[in-house]
Protein backbone atom coordinates (compact mmCIF):
# COMPACT_ATOMS: atom_id res chain seq x y z
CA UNK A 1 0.00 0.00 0.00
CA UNK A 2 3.14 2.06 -0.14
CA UNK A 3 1.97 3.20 -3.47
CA UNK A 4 -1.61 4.88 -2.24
CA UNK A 5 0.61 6.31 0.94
CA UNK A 6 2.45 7.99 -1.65
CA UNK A 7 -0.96 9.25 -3.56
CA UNK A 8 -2.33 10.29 -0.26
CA UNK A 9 1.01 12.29 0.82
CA UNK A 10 0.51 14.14 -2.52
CA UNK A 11 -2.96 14.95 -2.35
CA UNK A 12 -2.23 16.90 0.78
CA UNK A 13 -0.04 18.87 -0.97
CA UNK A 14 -2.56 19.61 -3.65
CA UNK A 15 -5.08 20.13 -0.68
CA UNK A 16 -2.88 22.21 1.12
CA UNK A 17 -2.42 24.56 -2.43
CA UNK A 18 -6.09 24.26 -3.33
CA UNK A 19 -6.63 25.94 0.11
CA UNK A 20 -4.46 28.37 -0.20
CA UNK A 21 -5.68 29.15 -3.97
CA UNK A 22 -9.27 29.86 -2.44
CA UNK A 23 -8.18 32.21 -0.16
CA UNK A 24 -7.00 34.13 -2.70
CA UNK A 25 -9.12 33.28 -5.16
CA UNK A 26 -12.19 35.14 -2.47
CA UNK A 27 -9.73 38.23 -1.68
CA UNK A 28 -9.81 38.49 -5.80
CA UNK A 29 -13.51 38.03 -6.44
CA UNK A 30 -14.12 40.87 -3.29
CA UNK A 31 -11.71 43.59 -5.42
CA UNK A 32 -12.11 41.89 -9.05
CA UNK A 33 -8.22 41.91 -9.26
CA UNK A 34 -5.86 39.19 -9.51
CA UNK A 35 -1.60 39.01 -8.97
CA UNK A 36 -1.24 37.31 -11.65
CA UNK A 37 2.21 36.54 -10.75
CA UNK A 38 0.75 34.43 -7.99
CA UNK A 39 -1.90 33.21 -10.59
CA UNK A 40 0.77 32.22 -12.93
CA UNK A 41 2.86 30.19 -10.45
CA UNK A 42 -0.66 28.07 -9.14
CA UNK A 43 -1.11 27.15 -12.63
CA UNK A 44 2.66 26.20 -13.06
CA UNK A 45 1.87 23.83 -9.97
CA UNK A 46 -1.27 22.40 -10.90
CA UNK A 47 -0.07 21.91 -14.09
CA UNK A 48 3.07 20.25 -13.62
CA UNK A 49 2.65 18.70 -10.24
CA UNK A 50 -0.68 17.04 -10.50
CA UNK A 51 -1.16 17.06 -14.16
CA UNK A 52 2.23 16.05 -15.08
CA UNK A 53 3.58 14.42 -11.59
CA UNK A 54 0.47 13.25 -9.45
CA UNK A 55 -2.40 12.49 -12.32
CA UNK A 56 0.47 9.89 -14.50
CA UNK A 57 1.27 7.95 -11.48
CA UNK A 58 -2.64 7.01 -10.77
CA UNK A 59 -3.47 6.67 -14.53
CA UNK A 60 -0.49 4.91 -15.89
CA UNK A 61 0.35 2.56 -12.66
CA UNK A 62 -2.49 2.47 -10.10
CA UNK A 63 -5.64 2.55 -12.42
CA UNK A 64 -3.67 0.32 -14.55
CA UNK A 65 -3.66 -2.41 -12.09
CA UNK A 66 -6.84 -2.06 -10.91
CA UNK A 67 -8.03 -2.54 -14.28
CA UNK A 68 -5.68 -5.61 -15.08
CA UNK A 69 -7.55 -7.14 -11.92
CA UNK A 70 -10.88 -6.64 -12.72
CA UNK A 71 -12.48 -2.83 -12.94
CA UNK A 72 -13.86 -1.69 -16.37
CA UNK A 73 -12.46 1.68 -17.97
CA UNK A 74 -15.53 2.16 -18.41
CA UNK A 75 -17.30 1.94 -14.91
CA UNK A 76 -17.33 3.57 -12.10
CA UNK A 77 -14.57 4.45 -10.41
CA UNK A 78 -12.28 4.18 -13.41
CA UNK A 79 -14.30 5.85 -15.88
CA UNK A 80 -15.21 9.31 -13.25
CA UNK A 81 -11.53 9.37 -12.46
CA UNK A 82 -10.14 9.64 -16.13
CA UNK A 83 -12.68 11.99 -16.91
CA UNK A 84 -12.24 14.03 -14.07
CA UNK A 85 -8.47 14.40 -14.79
CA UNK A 86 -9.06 15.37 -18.41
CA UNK A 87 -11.63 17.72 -17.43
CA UNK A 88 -9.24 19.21 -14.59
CA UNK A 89 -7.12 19.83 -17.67
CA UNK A 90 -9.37 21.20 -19.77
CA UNK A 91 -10.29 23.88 -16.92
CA UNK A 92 -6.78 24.70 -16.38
CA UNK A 93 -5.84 25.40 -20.37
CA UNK A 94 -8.93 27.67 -20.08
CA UNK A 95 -7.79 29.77 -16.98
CA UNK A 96 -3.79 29.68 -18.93
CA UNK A 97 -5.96 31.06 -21.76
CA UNK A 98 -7.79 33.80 -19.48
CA UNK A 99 -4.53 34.48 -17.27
CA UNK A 100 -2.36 35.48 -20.62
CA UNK A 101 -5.30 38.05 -22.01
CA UNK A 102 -5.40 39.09 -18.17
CA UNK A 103 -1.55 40.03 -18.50
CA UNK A 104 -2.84 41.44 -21.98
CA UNK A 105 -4.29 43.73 -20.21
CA UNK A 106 -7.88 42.63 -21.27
CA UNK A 107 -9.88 44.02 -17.90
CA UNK A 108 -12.88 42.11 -19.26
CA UNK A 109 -11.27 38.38 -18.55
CA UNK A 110 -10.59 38.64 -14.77
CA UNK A 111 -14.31 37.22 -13.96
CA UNK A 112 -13.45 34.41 -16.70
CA UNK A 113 -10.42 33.65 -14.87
CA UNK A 114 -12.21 34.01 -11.44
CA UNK A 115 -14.63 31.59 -12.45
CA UNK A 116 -12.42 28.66 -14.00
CA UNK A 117 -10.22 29.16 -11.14
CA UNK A 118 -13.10 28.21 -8.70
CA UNK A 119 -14.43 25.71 -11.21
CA UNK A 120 -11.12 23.99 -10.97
CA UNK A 121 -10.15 24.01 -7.26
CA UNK A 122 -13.94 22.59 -6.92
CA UNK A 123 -13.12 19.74 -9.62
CA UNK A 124 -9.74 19.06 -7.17
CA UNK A 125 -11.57 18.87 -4.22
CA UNK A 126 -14.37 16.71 -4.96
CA UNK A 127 -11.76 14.07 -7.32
CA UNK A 128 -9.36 13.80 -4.45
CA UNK A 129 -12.15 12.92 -1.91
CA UNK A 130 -13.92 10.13 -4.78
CA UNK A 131 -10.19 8.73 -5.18
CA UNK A 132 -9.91 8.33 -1.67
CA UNK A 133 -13.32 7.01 -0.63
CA UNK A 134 -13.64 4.84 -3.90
CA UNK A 135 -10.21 3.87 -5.51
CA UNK A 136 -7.63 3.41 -3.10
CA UNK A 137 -9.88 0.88 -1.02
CA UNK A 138 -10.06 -0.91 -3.90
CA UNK A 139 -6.03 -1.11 -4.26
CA UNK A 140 -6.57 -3.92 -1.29
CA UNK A 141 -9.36 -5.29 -2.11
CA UNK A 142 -8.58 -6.47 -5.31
CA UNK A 143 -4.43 -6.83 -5.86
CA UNK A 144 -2.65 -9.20 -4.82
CA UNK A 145 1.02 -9.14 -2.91
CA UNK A 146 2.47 -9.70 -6.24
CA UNK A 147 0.49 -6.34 -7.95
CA UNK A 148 1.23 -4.28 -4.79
CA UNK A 149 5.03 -5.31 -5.20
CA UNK A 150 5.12 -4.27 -9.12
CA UNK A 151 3.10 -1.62 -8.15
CA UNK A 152 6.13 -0.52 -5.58
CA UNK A 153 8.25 -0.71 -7.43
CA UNK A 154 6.96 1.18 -10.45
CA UNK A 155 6.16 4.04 -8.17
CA UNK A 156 9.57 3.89 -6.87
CA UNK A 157 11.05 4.15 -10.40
CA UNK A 158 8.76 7.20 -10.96
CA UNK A 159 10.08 8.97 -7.49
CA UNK A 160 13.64 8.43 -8.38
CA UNK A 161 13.24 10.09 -11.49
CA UNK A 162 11.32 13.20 -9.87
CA UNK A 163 14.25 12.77 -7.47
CA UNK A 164 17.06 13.23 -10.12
CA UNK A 165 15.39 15.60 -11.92
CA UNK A 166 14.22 17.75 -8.77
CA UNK A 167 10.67 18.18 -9.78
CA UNK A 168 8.90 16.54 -6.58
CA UNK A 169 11.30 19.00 -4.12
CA UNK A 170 10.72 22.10 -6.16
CA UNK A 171 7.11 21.80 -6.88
CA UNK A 172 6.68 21.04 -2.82
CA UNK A 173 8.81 23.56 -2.13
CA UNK A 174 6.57 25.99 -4.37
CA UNK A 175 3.15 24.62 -2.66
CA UNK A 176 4.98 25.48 0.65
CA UNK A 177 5.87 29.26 -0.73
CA UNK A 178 2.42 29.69 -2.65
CA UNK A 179 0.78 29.14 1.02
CA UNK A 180 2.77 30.61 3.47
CA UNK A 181 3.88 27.25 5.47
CA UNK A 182 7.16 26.04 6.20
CA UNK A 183 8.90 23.37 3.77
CA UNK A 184 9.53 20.60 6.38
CA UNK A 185 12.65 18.69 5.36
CA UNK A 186 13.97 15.46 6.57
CA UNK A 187 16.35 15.61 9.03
């Protein structure tokens, strides 16, 4: 179950940005202005973190399983998850859309922006909490010791890549900056 651990640790990151994002996100609907600096750099995170980091790691490895053991792509959980990611990424290309007239200087597309902002952090919220209550249960229910080992393992491949590469650090580091909490690092 290492693998879901690992999921879990990540969605409190997410969770811990998506909070942070709403704050905002209600201090900008109040005065109808946005830093788009700051707007800018919780796109860069969604983006690459979760769509790029987080999202291939339950797609590629731990849906993939689940499927090879028995759940249809196309039922439920499977099917509401993939969608929910590419809709998560739809939402976000809209608001990178909105954000660039924004810094444009087109007035007119802050309430666009506002709006697919809170659209996405919604779409987070409510896919983190149906992973949790309806996939990862499932990771024990229905692999064996011999998935959960592959399953490890793959995930360990993954993190030593992010590890080379310094994605995972710098893209926790940035959720730590983009909400005002200390990085904690291992001693």
């Amino acid at each position: 179950m290492e693998s879901v651990e690992i999921l879990k640790r990540e969605h409190r990151t997410v969770l811990l940005v998506v909070t942070a994002a709403r704050r905002d996100l209600e201090r900008a609907v109040e005065t109808q202005e946005i830093a788009e600096v700051q707007v800018e750099r919780l796109l860069d995170f969604f983006r690459y973190f979760t769509n790029s980091c987080h999202d291939p790691k339950e797609e590629d490895l731990l849906f993939t399983a689940l499927h090879r053991r028995g759940l249809s792509w196309d039922d439920y959980p499977l099917r509401q998850l993939v969608r929910e990611h590419e809709e998560m990424r739809v939402v976000l290309d809209s608001a990178s859309d909105l954000l660039s007239r924004v810094e444009a200087g087109d007035g007119a597309a802050v309430p666009s922006l506002l709006h697919e902002l809170g659209v996405y952090l919604d779409l987070v919220q409510r896919h983190i909490a149906a992973e949790e209550e309806a996939a990862f249960p499932l990771v024990q229910e229905l692999l064996t010791a011999q998935d959960l080992k592959e399953l490890s393992d793959a995930f360990a491949a993954v993190a030593c890549e992010e590890l080379e590469e310094g994605v995972h650090a710098y893209y926790t580091d940035l959720a730590h900056e983009l909400t005002g909490t200390p990085a904690s690092r291992p001693a």
